[in-house]
N, C-alpha and C. Protein backbone atom coordinates (compact mmCIF):
# COMPACT_ATOMS: atom_id res chain seq x y z
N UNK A 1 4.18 7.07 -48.92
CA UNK A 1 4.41 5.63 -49.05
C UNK A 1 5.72 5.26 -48.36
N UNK A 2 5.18 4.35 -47.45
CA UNK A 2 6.77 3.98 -46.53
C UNK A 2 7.92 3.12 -47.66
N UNK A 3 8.92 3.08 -46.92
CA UNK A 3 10.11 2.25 -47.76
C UNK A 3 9.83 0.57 -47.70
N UNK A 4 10.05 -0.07 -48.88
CA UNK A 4 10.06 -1.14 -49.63
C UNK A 4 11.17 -1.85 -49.72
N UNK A 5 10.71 -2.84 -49.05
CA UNK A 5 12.61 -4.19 -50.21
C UNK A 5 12.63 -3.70 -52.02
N UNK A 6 13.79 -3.48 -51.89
CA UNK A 6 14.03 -3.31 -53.35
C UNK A 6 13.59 -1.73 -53.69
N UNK A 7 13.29 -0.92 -53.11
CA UNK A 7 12.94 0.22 -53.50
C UNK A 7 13.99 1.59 -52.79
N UNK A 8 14.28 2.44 -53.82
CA UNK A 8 15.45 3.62 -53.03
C UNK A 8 14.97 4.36 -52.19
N UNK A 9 15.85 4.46 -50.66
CA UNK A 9 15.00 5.77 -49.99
C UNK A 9 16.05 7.07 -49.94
N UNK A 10 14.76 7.85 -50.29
CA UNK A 10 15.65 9.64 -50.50
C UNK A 10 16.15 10.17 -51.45
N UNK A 11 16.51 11.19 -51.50
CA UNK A 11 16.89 12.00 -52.73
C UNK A 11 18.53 12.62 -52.08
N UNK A 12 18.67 12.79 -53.67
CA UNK A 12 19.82 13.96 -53.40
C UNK A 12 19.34 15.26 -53.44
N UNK A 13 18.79 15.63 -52.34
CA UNK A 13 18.84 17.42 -52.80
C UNK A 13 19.20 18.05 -51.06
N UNK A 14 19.77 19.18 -51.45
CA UNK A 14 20.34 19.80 -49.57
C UNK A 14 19.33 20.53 -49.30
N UNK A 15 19.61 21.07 -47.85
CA UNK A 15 18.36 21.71 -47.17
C UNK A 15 18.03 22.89 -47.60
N UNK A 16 16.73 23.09 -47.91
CA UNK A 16 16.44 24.45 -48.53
C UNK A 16 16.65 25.91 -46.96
N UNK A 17 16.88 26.92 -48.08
CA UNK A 17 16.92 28.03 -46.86
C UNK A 17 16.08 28.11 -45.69
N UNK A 18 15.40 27.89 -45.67
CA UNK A 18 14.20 28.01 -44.51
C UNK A 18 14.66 26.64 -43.77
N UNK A 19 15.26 26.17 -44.00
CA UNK A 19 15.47 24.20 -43.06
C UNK A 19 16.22 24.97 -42.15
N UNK A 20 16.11 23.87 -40.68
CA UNK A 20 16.33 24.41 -39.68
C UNK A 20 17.22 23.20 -39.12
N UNK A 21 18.61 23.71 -38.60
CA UNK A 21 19.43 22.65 -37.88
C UNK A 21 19.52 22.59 -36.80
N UNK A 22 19.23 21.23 -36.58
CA UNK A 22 19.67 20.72 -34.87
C UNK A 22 20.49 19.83 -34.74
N UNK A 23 21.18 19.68 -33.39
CA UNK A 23 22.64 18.88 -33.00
C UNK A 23 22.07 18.04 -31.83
N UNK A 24 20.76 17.78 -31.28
CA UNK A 24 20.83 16.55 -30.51
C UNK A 24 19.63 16.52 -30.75
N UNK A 25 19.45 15.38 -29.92
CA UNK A 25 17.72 14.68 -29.75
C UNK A 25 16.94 15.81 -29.08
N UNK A 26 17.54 15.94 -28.05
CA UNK A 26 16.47 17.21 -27.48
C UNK A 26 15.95 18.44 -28.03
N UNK A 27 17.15 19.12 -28.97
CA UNK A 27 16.77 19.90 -29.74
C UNK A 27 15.86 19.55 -30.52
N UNK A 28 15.49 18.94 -31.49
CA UNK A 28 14.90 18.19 -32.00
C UNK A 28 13.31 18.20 -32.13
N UNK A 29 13.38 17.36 -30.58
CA UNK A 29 11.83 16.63 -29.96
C UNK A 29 11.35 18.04 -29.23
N UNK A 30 12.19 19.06 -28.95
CA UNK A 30 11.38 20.75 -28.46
C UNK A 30 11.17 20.93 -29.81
N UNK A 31 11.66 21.28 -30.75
CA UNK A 31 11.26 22.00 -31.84
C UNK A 31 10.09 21.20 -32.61
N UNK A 32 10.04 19.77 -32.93
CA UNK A 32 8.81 19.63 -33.09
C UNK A 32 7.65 19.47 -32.41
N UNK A 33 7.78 19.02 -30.79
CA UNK A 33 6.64 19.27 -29.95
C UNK A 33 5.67 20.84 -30.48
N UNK A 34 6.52 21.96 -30.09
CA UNK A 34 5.82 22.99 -30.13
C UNK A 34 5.53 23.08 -31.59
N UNK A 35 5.94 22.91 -32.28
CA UNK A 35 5.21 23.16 -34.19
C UNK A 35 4.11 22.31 -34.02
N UNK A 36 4.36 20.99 -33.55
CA UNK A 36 3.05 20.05 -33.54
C UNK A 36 1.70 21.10 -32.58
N UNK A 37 2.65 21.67 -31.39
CA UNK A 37 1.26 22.11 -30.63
C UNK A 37 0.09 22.90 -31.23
N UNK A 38 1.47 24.23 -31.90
CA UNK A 38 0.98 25.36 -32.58
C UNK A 38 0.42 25.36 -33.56
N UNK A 39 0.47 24.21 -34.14
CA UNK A 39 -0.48 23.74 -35.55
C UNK A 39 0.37 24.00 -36.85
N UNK A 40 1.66 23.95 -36.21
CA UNK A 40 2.74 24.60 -37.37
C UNK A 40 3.14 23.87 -38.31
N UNK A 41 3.18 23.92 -39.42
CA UNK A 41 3.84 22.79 -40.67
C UNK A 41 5.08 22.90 -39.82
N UNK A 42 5.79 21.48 -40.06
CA UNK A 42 7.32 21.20 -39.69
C UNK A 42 8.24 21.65 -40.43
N UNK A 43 9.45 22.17 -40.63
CA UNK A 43 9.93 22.84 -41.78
C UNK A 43 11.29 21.48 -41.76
N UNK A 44 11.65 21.58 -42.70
CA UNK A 44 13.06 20.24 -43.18
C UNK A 44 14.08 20.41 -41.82
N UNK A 45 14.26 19.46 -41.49
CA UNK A 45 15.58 19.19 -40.56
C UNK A 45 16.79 19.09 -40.88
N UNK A 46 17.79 19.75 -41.05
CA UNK A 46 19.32 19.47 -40.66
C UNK A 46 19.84 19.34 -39.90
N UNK A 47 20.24 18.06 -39.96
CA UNK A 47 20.53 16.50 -38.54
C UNK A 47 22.11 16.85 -38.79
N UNK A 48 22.41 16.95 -37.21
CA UNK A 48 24.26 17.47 -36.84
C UNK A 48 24.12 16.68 -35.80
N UNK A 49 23.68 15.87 -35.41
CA UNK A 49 23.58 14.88 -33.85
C UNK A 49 22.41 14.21 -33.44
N UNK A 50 22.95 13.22 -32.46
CA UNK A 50 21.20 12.81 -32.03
C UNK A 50 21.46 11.33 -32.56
N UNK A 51 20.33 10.44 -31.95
CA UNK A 51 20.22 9.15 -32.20
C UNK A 51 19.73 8.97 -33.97
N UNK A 52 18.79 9.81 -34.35
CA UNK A 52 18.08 9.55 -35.60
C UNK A 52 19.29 9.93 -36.68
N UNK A 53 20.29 11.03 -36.50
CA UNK A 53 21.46 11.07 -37.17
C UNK A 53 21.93 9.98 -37.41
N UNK A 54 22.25 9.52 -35.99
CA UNK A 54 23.52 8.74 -35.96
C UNK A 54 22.86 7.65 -36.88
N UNK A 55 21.39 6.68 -36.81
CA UNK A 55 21.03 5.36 -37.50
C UNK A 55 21.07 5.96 -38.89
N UNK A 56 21.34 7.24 -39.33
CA UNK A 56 21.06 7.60 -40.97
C UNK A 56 22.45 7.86 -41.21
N UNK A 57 23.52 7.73 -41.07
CA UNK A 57 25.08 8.26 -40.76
C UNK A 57 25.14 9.15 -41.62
N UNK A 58 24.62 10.22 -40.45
CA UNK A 58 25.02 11.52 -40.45
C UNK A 58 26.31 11.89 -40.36
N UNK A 59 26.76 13.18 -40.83
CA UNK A 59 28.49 13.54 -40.83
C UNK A 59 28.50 14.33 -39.75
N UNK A 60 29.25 15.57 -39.22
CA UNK A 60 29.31 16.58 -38.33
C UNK A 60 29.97 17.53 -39.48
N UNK A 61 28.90 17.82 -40.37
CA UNK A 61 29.62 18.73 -41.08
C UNK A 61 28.41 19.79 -41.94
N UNK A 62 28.42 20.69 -41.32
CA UNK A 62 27.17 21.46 -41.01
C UNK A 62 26.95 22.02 -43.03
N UNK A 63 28.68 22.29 -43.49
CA UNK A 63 28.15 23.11 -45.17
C UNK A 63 27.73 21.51 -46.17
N UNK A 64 28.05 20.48 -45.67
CA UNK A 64 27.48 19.16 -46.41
C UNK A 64 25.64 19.34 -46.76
N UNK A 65 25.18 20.02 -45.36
CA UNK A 65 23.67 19.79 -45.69
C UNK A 65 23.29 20.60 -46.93
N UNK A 66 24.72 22.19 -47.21
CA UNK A 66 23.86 22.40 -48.07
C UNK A 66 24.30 21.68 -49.26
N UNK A 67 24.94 20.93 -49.67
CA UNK A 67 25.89 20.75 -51.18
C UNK A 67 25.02 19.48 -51.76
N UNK A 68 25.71 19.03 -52.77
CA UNK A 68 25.00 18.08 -53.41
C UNK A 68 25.22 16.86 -53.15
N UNK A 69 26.12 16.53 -51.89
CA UNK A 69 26.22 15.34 -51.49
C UNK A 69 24.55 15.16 -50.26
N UNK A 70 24.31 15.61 -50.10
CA UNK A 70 23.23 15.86 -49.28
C UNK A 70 22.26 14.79 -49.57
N UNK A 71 21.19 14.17 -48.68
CA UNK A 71 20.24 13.40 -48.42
C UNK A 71 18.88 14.03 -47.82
N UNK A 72 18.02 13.76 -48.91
CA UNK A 72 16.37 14.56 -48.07
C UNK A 72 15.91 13.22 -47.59
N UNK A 73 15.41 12.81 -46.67
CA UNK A 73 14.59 11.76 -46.18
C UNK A 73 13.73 12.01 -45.79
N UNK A 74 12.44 10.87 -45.76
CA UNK A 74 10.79 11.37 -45.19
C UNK A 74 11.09 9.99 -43.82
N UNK A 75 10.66 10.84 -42.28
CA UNK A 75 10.87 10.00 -41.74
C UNK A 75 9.46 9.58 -40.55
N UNK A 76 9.12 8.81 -40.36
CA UNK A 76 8.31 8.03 -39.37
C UNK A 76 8.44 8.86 -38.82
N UNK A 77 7.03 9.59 -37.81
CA UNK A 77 7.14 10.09 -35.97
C UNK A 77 6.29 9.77 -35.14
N UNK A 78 6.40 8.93 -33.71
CA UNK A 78 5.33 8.53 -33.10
C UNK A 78 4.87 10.11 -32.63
N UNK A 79 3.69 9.18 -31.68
CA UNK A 79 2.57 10.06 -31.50
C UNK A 79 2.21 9.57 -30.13
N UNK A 80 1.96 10.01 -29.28
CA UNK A 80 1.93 9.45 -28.00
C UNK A 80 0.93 9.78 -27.10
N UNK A 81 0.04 9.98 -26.62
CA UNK A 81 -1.06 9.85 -25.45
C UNK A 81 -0.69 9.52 -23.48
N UNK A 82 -0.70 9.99 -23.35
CA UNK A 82 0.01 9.75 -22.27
C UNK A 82 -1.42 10.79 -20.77
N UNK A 83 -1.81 9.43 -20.34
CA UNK A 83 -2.86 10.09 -19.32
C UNK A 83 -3.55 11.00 -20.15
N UNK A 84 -3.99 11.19 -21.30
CA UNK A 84 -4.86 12.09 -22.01
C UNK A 84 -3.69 13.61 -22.71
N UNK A 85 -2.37 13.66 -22.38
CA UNK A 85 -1.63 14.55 -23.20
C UNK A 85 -0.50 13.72 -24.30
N UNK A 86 -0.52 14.75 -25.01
CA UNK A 86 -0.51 14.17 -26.62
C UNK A 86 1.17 14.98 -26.48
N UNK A 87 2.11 13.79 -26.93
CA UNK A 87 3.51 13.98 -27.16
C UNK A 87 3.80 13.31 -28.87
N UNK A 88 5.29 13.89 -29.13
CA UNK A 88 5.54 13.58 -30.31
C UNK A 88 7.42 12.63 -30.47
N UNK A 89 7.49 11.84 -30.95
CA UNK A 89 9.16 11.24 -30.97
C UNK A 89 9.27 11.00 -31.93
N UNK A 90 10.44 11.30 -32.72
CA UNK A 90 10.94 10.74 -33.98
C UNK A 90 12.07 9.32 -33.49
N UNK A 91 12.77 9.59 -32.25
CA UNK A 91 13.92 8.67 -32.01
C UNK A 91 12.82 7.23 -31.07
N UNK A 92 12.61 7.32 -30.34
CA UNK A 92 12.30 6.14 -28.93
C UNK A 92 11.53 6.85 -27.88
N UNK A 93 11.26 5.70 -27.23
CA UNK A 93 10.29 6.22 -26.05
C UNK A 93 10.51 4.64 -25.16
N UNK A 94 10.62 5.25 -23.92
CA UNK A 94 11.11 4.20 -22.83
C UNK A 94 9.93 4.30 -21.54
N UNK A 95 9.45 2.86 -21.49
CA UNK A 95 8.47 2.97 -20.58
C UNK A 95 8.95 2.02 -19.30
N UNK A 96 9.08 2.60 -18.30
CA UNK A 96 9.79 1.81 -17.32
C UNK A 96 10.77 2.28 -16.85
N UNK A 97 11.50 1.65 -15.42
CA UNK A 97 13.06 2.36 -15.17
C UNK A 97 13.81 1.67 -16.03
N UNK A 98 14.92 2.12 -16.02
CA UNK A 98 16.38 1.80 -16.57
C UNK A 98 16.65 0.62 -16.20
N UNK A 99 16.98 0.74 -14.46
CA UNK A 99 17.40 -0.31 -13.75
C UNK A 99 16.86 -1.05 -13.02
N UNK A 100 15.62 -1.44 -13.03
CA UNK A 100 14.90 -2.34 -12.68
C UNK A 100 13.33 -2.28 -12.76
N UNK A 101 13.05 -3.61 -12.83
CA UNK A 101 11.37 -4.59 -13.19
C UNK A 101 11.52 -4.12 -14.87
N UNK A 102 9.94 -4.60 -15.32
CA UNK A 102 9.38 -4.52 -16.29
C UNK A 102 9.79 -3.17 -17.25
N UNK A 103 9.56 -3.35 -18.65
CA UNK A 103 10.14 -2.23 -19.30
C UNK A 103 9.75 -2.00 -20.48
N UNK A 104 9.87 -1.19 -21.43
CA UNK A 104 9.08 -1.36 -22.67
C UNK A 104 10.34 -0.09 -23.85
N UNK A 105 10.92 -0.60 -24.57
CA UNK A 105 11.49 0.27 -25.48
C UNK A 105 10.86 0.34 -26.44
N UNK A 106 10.32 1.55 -26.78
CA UNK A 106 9.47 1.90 -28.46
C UNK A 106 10.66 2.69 -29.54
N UNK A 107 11.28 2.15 -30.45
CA UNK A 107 12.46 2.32 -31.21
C UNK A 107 11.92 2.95 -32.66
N UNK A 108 11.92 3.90 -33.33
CA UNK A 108 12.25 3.86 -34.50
C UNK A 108 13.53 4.37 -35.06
N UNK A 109 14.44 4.30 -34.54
CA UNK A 109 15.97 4.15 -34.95
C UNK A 109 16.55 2.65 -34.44
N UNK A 110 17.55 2.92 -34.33
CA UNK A 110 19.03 1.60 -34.35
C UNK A 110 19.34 2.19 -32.97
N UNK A 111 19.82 3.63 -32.95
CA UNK A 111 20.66 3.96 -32.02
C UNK A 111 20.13 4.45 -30.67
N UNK A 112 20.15 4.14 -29.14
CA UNK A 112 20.12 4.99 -28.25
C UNK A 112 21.00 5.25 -27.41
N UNK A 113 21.91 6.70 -27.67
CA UNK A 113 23.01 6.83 -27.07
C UNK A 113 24.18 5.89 -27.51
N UNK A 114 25.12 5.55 -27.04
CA UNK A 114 26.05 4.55 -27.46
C UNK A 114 25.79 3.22 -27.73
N UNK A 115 24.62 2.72 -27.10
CA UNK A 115 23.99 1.49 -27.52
C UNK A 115 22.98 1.53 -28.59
N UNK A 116 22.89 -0.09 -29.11
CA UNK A 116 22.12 -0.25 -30.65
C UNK A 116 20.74 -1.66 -29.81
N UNK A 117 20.26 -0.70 -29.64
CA UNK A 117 18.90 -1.80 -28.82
C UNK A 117 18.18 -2.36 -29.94
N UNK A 118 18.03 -1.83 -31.15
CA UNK A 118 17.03 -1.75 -31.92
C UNK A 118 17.92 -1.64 -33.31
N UNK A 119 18.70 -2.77 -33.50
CA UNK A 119 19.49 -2.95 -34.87
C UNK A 119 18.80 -2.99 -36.23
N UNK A 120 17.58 -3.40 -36.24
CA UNK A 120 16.88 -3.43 -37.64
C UNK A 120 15.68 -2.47 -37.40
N UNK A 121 15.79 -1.60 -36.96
CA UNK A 121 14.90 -0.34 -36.71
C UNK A 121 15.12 0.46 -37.66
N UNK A 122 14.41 0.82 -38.82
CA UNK A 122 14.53 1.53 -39.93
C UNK A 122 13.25 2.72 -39.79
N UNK A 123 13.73 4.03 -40.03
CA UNK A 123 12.83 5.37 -39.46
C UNK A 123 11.80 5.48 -40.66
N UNK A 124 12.07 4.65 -41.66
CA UNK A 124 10.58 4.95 -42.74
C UNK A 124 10.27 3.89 -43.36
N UNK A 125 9.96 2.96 -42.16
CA UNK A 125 9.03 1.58 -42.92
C UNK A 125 7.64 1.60 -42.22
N UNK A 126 7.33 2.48 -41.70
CA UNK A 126 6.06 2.39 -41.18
C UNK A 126 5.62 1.26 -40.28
N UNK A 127 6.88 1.34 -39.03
CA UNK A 127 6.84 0.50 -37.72
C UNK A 127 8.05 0.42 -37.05
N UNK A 128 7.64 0.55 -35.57
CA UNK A 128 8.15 0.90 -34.43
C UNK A 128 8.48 -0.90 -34.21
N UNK A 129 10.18 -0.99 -33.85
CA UNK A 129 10.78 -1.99 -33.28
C UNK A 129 10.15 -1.98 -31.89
N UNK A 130 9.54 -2.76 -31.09
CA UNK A 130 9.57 -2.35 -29.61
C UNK A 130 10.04 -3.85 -28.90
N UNK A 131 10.76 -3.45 -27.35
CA UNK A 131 11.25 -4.51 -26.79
C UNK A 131 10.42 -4.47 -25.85
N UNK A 132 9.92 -6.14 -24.86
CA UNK A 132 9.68 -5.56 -23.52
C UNK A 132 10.68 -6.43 -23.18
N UNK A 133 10.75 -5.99 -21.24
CA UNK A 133 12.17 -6.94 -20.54
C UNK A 133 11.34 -6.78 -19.39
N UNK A 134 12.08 -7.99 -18.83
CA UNK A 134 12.08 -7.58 -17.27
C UNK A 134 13.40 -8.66 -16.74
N UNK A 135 14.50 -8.13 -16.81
CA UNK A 135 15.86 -8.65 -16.34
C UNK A 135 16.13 -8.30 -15.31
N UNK A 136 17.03 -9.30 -14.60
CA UNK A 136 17.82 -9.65 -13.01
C UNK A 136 18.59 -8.54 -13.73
N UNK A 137 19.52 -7.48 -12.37
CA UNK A 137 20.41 -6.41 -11.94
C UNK A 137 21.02 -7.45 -13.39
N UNK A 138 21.88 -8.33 -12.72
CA UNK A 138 23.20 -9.14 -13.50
C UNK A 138 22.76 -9.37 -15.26
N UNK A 139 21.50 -9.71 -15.06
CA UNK A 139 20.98 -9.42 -16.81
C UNK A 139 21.63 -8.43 -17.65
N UNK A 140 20.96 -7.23 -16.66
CA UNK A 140 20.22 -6.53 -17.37
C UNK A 140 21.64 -5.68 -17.66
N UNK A 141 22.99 -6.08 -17.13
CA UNK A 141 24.04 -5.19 -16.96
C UNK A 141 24.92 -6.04 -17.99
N UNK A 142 24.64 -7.39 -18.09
CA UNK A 142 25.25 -8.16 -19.46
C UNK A 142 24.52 -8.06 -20.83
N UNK A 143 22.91 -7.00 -20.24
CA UNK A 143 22.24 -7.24 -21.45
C UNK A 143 22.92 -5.68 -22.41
N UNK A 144 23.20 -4.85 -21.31
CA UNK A 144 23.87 -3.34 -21.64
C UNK A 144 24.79 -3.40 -22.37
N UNK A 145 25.94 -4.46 -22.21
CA UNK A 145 26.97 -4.54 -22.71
C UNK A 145 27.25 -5.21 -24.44
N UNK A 146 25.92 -6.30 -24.26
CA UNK A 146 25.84 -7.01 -25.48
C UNK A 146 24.87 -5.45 -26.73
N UNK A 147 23.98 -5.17 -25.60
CA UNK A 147 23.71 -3.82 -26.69
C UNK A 147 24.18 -2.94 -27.30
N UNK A 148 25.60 -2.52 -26.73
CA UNK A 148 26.43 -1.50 -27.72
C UNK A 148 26.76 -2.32 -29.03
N UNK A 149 26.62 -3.96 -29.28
CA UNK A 149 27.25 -4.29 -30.63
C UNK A 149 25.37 -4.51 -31.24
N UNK A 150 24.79 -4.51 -30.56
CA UNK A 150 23.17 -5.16 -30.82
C UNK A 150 22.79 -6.45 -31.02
N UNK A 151 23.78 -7.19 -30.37
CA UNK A 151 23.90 -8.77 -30.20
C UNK A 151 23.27 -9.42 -29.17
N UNK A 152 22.56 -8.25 -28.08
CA UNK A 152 21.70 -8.58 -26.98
C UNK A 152 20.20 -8.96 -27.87
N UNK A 153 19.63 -9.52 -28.80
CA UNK A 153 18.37 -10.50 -29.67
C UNK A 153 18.97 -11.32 -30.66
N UNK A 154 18.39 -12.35 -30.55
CA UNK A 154 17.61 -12.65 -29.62
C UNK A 154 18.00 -12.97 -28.29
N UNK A 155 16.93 -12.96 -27.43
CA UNK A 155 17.02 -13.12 -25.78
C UNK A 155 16.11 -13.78 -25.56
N UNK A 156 15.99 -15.16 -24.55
CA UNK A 156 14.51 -15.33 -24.07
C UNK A 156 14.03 -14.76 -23.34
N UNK A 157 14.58 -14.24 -22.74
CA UNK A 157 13.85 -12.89 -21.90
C UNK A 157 13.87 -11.74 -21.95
N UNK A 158 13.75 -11.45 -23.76
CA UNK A 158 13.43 -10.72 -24.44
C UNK A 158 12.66 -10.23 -25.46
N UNK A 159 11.28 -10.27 -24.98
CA UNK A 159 10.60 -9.78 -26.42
C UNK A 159 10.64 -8.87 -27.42
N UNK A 160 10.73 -9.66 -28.95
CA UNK A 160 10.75 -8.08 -29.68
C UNK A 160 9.72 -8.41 -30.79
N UNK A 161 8.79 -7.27 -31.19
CA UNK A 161 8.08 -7.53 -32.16
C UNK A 161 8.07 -6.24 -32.84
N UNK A 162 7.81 -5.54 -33.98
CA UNK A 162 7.12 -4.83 -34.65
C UNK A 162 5.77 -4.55 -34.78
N UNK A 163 5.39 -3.00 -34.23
CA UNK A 163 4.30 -2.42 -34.06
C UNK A 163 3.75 -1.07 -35.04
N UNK A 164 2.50 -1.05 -35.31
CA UNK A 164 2.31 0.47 -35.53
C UNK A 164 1.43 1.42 -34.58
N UNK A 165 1.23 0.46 -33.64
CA UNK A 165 0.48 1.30 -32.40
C UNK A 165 -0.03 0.45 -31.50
N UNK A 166 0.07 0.69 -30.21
CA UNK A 166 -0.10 -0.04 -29.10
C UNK A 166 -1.05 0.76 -27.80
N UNK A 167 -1.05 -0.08 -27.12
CA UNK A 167 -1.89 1.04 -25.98
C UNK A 167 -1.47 0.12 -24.86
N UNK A 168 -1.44 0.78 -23.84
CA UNK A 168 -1.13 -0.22 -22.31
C UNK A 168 -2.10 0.89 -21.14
N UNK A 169 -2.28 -0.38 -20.31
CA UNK A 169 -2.76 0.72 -18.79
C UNK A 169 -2.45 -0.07 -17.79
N UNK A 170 -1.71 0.59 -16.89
CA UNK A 170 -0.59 -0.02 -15.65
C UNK A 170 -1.54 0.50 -14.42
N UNK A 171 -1.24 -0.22 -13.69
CA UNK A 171 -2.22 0.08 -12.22
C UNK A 171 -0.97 1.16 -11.28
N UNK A 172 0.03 0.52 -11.54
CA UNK A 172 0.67 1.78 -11.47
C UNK A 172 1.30 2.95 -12.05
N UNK A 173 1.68 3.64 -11.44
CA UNK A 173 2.10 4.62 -13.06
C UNK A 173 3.75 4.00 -13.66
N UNK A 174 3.93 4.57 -14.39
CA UNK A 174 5.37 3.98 -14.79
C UNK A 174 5.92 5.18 -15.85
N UNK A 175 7.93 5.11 -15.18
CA UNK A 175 8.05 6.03 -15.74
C UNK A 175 8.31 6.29 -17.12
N UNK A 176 7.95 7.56 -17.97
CA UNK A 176 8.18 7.29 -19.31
C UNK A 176 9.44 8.50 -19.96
N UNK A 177 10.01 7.80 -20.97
CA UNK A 177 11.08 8.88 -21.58
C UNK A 177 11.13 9.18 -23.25
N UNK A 178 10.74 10.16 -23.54
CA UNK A 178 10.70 10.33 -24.38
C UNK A 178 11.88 11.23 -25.45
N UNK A 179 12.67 10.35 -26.60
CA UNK A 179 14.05 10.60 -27.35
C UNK A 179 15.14 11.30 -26.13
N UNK A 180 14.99 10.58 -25.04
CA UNK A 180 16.31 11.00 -23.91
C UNK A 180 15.13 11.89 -23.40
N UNK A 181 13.81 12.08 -22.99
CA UNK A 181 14.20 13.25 -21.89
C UNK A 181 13.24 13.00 -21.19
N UNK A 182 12.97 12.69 -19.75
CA UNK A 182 12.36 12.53 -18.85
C UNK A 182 10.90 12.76 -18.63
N UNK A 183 9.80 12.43 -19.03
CA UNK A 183 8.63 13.10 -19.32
C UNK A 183 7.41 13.30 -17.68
N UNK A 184 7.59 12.02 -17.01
CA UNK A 184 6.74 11.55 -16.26
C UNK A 184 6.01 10.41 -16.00
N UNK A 185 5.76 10.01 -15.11
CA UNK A 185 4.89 8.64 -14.61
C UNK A 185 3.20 8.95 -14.67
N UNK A 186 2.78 8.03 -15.92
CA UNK A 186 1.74 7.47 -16.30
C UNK A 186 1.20 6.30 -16.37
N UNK A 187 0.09 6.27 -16.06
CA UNK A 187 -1.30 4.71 -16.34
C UNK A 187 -1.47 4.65 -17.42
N UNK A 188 -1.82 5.60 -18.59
CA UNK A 188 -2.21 4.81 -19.76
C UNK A 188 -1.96 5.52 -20.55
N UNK A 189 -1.15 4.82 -21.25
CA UNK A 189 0.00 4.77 -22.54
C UNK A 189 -0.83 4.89 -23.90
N UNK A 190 -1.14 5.55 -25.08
CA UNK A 190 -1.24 5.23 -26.42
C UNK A 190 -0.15 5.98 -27.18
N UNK A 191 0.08 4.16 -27.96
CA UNK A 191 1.07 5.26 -29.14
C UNK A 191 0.45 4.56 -30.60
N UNK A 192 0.61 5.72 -31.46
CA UNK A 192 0.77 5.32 -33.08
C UNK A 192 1.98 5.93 -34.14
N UNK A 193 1.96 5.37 -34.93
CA UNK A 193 3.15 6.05 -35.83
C UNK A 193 2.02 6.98 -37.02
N UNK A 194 3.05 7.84 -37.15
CA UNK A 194 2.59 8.57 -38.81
C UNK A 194 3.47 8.85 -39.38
N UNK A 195 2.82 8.25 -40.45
CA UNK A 195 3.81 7.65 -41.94
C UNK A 195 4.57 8.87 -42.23
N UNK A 196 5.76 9.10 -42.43
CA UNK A 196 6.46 10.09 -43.17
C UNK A 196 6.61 11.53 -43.12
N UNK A 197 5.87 11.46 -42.06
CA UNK A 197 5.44 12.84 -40.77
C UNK A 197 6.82 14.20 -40.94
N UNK A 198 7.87 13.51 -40.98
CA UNK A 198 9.15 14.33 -40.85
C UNK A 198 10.26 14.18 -41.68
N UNK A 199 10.59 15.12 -42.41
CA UNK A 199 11.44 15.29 -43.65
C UNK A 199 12.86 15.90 -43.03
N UNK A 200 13.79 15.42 -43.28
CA UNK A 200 15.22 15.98 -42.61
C UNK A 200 15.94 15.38 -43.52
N UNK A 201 17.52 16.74 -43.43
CA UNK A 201 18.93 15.99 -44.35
C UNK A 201 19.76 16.12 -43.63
N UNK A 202 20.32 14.87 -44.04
CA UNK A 202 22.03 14.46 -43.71
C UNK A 202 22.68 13.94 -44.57
């Protein structure tokens, strides 16, 4: 059951022995790709870095995960389709270039990198913040700047809505990124979320 107005999310309990720690996004999105491939149960996360840290404020303090100040959380992970191969993100997924035309941010955090694109992006309500854009150079470089405070929405030439799954097909391919890491240029896009998919402490 996703998180509620008015309802607590998480527990106090630290990572059991078998939980496994990672310090960035990439670490992360490898270690659950291949568990997802291999058919592997996911084992608990201990979050030391990374965008999904940072929107849960995480510490850098590796004996916290085990003590009783500790936080278990159940968190959202998309699911992705891409030309017929099946990817996995807990942080975002970026469809489009960086720096120019059309674009598509799929958010379930606050944070990407030093910027906050996606300020009311919460990882266990069961929906993906997503933006589309298509901003002038000069936009899109005032829109960068207003994003490190997350004061870039509203925008009118900015859509944002809340999704739990979408699908697109581009006549051309377009490139896609998945939690920071470069995946490839694809025609047709499916994504969905699953509810509570990933359990991690910080």
């Amino acid at each position: 059951m996703n998180i509620e107005k008015g309802r607590n999310w998480g527990s106090s309990s630290p990572l059991p022995t078998d939980g496994v720690i990672v310090k960035d996004n990439k670490e992360l999105w490898k270690k659950i790709n291949r568990c997802k491939r291999e058919g592997i149960d996911l084992p608990v996360f201990g979050l030391l870095g990374g965008d999904l840290w940072r929107t849960l404020g995480g510490r850098h303090q590796e004996n916290r995960l085990y003590g009783e100040d500790a936080t278990t959380l159940d968190i959202d992970l998309g699911c992705v389709l891409l030309d017929g191969k099946i990817y996995w993100f807990c942080a975002h997924m970026l469809i489009g270039s960086k720096l120019k035309g059309k674009k598509f941010f799929i958010s379930n955090v606050a944070h990407y990198g030093k910027a906050n694109p996606t300020p009311k992006a919460h990882p266990g309500d069961g929906k993906f913040d997503m933006l589309e854009l298509e901003l002038s150079t000069i936009q899109l470089l005032k829109g960068r700047k207003r994003a490190s405070t997350g004061s870039h929405i509203p925008h009118p030439e900015i859509k944002y809505k809340r999704v739990a799954s979408e699908q697109f097909s581009f006549v051309k391919k377009m490139n896609v990124e998945i939690d920071g890491e470069k995946i490839g240029k694809f025609s047709n896009i499916v994504f969905r979320i699953e509810n509570e998919a990933l359990r991690v402490v910080v």
